[in-house]
N, C-alpha and C. Protein backbone atom coordinates (compact mmCIF):
# COMPACT_ATOMS: atom_id res chain seq x y z
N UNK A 1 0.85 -1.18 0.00
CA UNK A 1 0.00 0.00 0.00
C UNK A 1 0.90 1.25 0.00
N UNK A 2 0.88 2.40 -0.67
CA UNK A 2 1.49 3.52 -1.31
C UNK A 2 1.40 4.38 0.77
N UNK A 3 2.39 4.86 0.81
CA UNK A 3 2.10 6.03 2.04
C UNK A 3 0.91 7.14 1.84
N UNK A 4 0.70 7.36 0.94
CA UNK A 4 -0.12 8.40 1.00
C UNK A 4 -1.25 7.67 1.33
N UNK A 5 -1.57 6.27 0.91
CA UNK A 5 -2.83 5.92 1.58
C UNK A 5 -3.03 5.25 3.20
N UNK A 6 -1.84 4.98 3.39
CA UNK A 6 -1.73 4.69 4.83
C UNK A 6 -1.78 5.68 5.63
N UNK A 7 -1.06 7.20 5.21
CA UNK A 7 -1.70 8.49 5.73
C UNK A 7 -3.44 8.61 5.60
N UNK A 8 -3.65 8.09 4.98
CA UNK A 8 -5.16 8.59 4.87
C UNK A 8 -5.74 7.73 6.06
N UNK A 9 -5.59 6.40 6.04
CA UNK A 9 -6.01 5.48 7.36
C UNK A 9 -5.39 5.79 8.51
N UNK A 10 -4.44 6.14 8.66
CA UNK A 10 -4.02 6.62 9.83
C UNK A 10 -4.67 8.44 10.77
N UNK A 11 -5.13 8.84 9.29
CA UNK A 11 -5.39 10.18 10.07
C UNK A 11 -7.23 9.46 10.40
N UNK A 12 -7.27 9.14 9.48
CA UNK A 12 -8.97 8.59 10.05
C UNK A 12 -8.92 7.64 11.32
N UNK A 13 -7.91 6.84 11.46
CA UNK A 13 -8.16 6.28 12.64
C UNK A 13 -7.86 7.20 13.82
N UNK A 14 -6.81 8.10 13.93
CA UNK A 14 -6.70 9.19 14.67
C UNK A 14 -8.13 10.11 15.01
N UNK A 15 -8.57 10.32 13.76
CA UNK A 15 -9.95 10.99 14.04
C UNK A 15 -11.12 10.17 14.76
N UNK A 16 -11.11 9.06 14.57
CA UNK A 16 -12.07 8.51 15.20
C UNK A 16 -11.60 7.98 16.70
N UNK A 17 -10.11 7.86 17.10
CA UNK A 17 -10.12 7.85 18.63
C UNK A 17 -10.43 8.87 19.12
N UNK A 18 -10.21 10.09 18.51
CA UNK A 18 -10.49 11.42 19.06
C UNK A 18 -11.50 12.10 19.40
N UNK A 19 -12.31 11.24 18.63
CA UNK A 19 -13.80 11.44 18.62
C UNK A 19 -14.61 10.89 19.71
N UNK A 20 -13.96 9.29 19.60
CA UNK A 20 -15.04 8.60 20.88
C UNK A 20 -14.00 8.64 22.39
N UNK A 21 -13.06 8.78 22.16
CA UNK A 21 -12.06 8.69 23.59
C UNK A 21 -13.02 9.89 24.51
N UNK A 22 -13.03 10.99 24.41
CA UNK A 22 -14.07 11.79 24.74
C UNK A 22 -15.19 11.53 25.82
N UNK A 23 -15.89 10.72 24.70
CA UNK A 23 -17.03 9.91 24.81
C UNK A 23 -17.02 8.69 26.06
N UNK A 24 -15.65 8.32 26.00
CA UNK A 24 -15.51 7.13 26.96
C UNK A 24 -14.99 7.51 28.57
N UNK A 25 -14.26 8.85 28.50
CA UNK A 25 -14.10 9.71 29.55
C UNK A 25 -15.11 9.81 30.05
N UNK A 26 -16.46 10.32 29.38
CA UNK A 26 -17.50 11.29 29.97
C UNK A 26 -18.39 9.85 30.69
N UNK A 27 -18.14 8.74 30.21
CA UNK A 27 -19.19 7.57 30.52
C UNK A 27 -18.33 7.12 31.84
N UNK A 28 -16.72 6.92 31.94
CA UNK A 28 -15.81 6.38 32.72
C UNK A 28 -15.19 7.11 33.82
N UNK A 29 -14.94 8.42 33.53
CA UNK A 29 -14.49 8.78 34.47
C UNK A 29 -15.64 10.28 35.18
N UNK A 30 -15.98 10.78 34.38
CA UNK A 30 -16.93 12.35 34.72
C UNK A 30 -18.31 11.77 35.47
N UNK A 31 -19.07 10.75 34.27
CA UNK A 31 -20.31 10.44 35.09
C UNK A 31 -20.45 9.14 36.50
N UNK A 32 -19.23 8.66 36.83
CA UNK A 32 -18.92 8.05 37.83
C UNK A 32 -18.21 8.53 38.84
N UNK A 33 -17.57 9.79 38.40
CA UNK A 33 -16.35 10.68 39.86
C UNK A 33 -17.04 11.57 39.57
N UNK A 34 -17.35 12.01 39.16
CA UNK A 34 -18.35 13.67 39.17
C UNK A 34 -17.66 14.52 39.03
N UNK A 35 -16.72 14.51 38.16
CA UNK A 35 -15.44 15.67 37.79
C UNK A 35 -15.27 15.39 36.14
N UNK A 36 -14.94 16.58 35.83
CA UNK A 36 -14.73 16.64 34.18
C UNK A 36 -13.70 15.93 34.51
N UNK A 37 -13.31 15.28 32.80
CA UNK A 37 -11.93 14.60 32.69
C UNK A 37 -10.31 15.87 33.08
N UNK A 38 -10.82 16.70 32.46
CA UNK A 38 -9.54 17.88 32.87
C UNK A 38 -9.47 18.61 33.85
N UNK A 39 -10.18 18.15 34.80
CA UNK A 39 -10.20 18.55 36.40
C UNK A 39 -9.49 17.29 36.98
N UNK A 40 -9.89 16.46 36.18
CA UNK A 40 -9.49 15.55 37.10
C UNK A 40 -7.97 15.03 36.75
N UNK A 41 -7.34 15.24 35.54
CA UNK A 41 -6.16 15.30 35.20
C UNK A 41 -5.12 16.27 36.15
N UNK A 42 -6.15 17.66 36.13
CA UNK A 42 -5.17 18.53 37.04
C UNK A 42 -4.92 18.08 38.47
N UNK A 43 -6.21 17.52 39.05
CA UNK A 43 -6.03 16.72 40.17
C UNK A 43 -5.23 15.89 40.65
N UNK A 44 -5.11 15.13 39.24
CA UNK A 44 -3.94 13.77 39.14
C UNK A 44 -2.17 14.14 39.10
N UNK A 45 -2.16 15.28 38.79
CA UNK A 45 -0.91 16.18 38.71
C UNK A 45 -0.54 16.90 39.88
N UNK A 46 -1.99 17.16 40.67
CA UNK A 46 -1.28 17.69 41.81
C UNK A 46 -1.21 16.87 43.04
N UNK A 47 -1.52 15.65 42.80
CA UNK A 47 -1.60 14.09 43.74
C UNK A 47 -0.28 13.86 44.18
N UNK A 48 0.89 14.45 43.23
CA UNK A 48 2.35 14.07 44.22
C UNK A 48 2.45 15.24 45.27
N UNK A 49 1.35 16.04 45.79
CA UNK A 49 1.74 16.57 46.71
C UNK A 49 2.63 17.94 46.53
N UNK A 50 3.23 18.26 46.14
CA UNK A 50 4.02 19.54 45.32
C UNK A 50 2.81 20.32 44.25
N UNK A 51 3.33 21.84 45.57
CA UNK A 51 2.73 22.96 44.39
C UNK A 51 3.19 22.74 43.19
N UNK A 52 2.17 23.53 42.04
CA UNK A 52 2.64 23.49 40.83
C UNK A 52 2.18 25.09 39.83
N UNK A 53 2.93 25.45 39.38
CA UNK A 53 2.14 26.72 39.01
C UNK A 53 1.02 26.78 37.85
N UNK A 54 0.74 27.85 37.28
CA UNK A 54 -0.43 27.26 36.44
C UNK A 54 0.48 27.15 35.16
N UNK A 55 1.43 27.91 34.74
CA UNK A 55 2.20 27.94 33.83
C UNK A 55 2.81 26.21 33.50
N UNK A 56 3.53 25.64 34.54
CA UNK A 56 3.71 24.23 34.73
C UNK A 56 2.74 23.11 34.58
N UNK A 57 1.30 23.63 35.21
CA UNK A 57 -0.15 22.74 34.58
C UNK A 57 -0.34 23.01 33.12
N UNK A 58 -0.48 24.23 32.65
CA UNK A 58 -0.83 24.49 31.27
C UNK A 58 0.53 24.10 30.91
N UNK A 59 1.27 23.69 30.74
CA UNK A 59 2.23 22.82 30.18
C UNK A 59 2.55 21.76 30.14
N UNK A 60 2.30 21.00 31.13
CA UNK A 60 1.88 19.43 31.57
C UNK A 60 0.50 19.14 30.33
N UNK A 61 -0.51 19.67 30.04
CA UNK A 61 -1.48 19.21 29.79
C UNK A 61 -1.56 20.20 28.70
N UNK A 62 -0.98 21.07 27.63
CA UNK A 62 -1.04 21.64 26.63
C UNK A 62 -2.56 22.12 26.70
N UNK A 63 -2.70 23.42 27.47
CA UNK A 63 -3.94 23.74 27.72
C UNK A 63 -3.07 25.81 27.80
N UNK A 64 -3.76 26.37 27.34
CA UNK A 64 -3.84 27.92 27.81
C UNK A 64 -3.59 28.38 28.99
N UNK A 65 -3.10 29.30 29.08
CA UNK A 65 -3.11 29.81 30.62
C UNK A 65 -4.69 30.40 31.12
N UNK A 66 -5.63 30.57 30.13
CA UNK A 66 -6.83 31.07 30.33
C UNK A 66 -7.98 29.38 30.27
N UNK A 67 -7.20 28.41 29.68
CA UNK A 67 -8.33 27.34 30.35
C UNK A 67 -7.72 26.85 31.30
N UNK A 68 -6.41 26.48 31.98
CA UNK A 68 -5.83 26.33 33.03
C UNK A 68 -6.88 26.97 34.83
N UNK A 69 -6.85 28.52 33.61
CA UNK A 69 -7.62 29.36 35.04
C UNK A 69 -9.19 28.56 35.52
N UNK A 70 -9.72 28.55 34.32
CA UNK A 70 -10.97 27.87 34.40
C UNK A 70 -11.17 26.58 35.18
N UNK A 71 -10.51 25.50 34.82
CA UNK A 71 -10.04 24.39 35.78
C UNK A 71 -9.77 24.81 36.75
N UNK A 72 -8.75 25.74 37.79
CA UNK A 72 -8.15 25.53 38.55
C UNK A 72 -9.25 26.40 39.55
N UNK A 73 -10.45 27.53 39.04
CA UNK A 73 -11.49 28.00 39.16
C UNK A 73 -12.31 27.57 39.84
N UNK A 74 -13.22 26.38 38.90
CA UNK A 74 -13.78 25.10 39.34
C UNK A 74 -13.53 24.33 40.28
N UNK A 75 -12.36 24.22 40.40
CA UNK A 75 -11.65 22.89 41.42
C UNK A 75 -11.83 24.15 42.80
N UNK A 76 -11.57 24.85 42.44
CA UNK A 76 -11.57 26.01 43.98
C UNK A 76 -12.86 26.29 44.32
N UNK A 77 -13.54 26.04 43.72
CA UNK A 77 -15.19 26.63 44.19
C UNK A 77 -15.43 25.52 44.82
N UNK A 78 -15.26 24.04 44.59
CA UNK A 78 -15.47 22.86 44.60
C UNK A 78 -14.90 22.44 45.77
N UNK A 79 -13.91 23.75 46.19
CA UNK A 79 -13.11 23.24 47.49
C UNK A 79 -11.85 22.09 47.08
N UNK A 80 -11.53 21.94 46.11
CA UNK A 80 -10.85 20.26 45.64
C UNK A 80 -9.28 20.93 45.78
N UNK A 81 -8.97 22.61 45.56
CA UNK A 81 -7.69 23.02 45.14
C UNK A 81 -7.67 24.21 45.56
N UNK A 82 -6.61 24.89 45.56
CA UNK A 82 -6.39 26.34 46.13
C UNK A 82 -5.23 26.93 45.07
N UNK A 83 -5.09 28.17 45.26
CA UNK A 83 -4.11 28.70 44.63
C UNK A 83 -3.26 29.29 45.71
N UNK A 84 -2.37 29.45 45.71
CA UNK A 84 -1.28 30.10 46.87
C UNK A 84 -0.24 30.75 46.19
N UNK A 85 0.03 32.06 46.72
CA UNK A 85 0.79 32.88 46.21
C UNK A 85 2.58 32.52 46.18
N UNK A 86 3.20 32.73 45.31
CA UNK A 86 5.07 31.91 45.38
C UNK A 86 5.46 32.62 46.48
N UNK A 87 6.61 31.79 47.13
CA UNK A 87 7.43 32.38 48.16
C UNK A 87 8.76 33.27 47.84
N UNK A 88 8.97 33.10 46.76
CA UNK A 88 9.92 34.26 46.11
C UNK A 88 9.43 34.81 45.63
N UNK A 89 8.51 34.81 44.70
CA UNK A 89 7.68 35.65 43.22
C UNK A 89 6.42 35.65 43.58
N UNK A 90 6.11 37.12 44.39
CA UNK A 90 4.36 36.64 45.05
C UNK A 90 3.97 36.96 43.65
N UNK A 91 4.29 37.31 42.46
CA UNK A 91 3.13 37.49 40.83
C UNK A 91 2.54 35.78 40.27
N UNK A 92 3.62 34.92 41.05
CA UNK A 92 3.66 33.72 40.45
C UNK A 92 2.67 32.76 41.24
N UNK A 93 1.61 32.26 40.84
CA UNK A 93 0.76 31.61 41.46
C UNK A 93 0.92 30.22 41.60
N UNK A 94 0.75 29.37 42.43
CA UNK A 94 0.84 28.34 42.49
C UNK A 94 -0.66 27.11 42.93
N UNK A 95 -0.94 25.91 42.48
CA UNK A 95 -1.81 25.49 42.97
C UNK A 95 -1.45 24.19 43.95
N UNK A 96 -2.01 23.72 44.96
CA UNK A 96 -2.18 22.42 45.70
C UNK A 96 -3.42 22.38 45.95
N UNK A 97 -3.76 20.98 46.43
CA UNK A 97 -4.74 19.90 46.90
C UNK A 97 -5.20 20.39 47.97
N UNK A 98 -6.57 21.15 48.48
CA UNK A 98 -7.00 21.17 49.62
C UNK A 98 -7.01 19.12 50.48
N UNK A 99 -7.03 19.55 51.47
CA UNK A 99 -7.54 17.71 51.90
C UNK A 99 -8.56 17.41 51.75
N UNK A 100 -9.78 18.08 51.32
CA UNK A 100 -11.26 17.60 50.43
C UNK A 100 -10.21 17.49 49.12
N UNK A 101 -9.55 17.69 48.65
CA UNK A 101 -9.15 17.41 47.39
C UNK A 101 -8.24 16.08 47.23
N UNK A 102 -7.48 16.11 48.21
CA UNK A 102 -6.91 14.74 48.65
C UNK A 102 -7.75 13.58 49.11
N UNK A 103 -8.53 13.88 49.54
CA UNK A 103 -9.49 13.16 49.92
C UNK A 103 -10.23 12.31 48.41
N UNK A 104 -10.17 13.18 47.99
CA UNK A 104 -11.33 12.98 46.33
C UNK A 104 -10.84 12.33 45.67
N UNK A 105 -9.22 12.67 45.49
CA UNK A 105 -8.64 11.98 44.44
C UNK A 105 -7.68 10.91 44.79
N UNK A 106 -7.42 10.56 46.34
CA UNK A 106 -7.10 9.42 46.45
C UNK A 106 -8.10 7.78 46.39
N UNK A 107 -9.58 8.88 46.97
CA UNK A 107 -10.36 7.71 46.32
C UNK A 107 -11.21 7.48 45.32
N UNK A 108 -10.77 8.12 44.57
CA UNK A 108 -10.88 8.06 43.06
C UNK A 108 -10.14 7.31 41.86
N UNK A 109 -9.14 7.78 42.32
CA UNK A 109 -7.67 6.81 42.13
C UNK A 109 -7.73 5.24 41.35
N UNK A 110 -8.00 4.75 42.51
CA UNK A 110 -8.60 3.28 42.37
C UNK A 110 -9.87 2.71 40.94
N UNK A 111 -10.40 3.59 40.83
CA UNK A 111 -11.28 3.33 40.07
C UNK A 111 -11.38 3.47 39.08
N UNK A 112 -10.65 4.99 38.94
CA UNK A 112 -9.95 5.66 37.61
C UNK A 112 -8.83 4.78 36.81
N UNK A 113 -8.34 4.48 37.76
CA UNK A 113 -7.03 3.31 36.94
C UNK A 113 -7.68 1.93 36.64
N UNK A 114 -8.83 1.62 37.46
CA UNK A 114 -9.31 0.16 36.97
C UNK A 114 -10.28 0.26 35.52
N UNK A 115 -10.70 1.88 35.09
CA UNK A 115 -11.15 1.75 33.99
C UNK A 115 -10.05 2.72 32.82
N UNK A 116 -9.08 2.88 33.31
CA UNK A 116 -8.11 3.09 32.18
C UNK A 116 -7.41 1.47 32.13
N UNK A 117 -6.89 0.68 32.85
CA UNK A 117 -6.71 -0.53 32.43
C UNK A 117 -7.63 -1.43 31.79
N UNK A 118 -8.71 -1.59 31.84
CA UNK A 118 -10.08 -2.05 31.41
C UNK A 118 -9.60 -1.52 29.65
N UNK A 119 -9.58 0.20 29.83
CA UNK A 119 -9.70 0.56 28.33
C UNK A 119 -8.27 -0.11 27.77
N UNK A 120 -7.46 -0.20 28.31
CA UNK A 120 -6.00 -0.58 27.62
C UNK A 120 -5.66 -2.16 27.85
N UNK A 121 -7.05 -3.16 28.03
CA UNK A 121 -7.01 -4.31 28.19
C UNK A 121 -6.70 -5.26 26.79
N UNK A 122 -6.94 -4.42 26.02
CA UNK A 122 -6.83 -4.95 24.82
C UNK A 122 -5.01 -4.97 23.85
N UNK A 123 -4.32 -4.37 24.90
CA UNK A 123 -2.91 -4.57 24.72
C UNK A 123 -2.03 -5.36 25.70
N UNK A 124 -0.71 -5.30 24.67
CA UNK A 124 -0.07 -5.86 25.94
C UNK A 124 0.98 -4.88 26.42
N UNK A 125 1.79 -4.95 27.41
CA UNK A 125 2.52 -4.35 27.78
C UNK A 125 3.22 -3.62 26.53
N UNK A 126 4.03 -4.38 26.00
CA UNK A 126 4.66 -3.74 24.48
C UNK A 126 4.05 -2.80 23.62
N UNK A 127 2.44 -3.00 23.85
CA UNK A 127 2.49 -2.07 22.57
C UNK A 127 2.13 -1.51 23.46
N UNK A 128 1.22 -1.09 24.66
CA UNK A 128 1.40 -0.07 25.65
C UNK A 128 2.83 1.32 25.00
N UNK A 129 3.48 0.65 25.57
CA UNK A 129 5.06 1.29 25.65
C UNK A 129 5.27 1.74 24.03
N UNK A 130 5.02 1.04 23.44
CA UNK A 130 4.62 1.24 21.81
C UNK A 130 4.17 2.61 21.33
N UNK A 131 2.68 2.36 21.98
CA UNK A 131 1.72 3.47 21.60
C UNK A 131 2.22 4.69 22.15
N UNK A 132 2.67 4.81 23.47
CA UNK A 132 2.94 5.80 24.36
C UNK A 132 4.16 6.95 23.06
N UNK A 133 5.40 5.81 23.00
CA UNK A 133 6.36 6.53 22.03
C UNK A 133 5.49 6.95 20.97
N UNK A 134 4.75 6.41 19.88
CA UNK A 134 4.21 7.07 18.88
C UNK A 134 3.45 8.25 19.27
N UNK A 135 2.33 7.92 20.23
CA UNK A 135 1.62 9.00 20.54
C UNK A 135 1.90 9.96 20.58
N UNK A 136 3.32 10.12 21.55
CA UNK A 136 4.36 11.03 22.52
C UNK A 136 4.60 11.97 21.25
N UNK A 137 5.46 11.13 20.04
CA UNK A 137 6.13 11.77 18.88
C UNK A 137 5.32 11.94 17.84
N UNK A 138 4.11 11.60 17.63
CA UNK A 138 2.89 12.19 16.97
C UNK A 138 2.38 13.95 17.94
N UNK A 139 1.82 14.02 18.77
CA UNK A 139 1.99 14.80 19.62
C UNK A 139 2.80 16.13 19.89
N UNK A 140 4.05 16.01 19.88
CA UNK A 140 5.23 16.41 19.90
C UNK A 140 5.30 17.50 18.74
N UNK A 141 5.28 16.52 17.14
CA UNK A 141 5.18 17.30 15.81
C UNK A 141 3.87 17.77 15.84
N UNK A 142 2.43 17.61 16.27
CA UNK A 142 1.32 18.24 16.18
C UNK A 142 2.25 19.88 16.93
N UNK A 143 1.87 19.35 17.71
CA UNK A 143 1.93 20.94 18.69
C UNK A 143 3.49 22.12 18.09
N UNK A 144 4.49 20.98 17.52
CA UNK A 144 5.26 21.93 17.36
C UNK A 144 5.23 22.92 15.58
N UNK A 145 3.87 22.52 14.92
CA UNK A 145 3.65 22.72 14.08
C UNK A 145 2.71 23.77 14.39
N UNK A 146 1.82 23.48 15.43
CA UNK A 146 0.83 24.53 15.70
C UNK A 146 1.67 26.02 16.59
N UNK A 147 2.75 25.47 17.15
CA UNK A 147 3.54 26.77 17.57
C UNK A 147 4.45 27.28 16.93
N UNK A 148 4.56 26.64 15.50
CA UNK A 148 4.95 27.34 14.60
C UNK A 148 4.05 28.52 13.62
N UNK A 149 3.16 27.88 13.69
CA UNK A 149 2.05 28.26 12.94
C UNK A 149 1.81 30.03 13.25
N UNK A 150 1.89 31.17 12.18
CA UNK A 150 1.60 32.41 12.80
C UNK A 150 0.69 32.62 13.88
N UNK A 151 -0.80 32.16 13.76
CA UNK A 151 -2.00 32.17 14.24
C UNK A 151 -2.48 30.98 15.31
N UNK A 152 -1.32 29.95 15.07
CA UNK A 152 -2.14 29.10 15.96
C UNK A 152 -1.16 28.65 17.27
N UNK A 153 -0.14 29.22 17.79
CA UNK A 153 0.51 29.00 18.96
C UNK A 153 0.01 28.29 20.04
N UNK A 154 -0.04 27.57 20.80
CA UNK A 154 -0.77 27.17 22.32
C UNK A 154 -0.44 27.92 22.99
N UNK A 155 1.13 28.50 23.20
CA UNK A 155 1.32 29.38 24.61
C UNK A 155 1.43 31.05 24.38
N UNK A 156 0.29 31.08 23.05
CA UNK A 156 0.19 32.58 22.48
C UNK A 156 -1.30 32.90 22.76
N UNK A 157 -1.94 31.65 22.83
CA UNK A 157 -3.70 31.94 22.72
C UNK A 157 -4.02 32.33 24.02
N UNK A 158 -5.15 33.23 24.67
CA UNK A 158 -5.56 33.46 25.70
C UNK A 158 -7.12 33.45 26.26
């Protein structure tokens, strides 16, 4: 089969994980923990216990500094997170885990990982580790194309 048509199956299969992965979040993890999937990512990031700033979240998770705020918003109304001002750089904000937030996401934890293994039951370890590298370096050239891009930067949009 010619590359150009294996590009074509490959971007369609891309489109269609992209499409229902979504879909399987909102059934697996949102309508069973009661947290959007990207609350609960930020959650999962701030689970080692160490502040993190928002600059460092919106970079962990290729998100804006203006949807970062929104998440980290939510999670504070919710009581789940706080923001705390830096100890050298009071301009520089930082977030941690209230203990309702620790609380939430340690027992959440458990459940969350038994239906991301569930979803990744259908591999084995190898291609696990497989997918991760492609993903990683699929990923990698997306974004560094879009921050090339005049108009479409990630850490330009607000």
């Amino acid at each position: 089969m010619p590359k150009d048509e294996v590009v074509q199956f490959v971007a369609a299969s891309v489109g269609r994980l992209s499409n229902l992965y979504p879909h399987w979040l909102l059934l697996n993890i949102e309508k069973p923990l009661g947290v959007s999937p990207s609350r609960f990512i930020v959650l999962w990031l701030l689970r080692s216990g160490q502040q993190l700033s928002m600059g460092q979240i919106a970079q962990a998770i290729d998100l804006t500094p203006r949807g970062v705020s929104r998440i980290v918003d939510g999670l504070e109304e919710d009581g789940l997170a706080k923001r705390v001002e830096g100890e050298q750089d009071k301009r520089v904000k930082y977030v941690e885990l209230t203990k309702k937030g620790r609380r939430f996401i340690d027992g959440a934890m458990p459940q969350a990982l038994t239906a991301f293994a569930g979803v990744f039951d259908v591999l084995e370890k190898s291609e696990m580790v497989e997918l991760i590298r492609l993903l990683e370096n699929l990923t990698d050239h997306i974004k560094s194309e879009i921050d090339s891009h005049p108009s479409g930067s990630l850490s330009k949009r607000v």
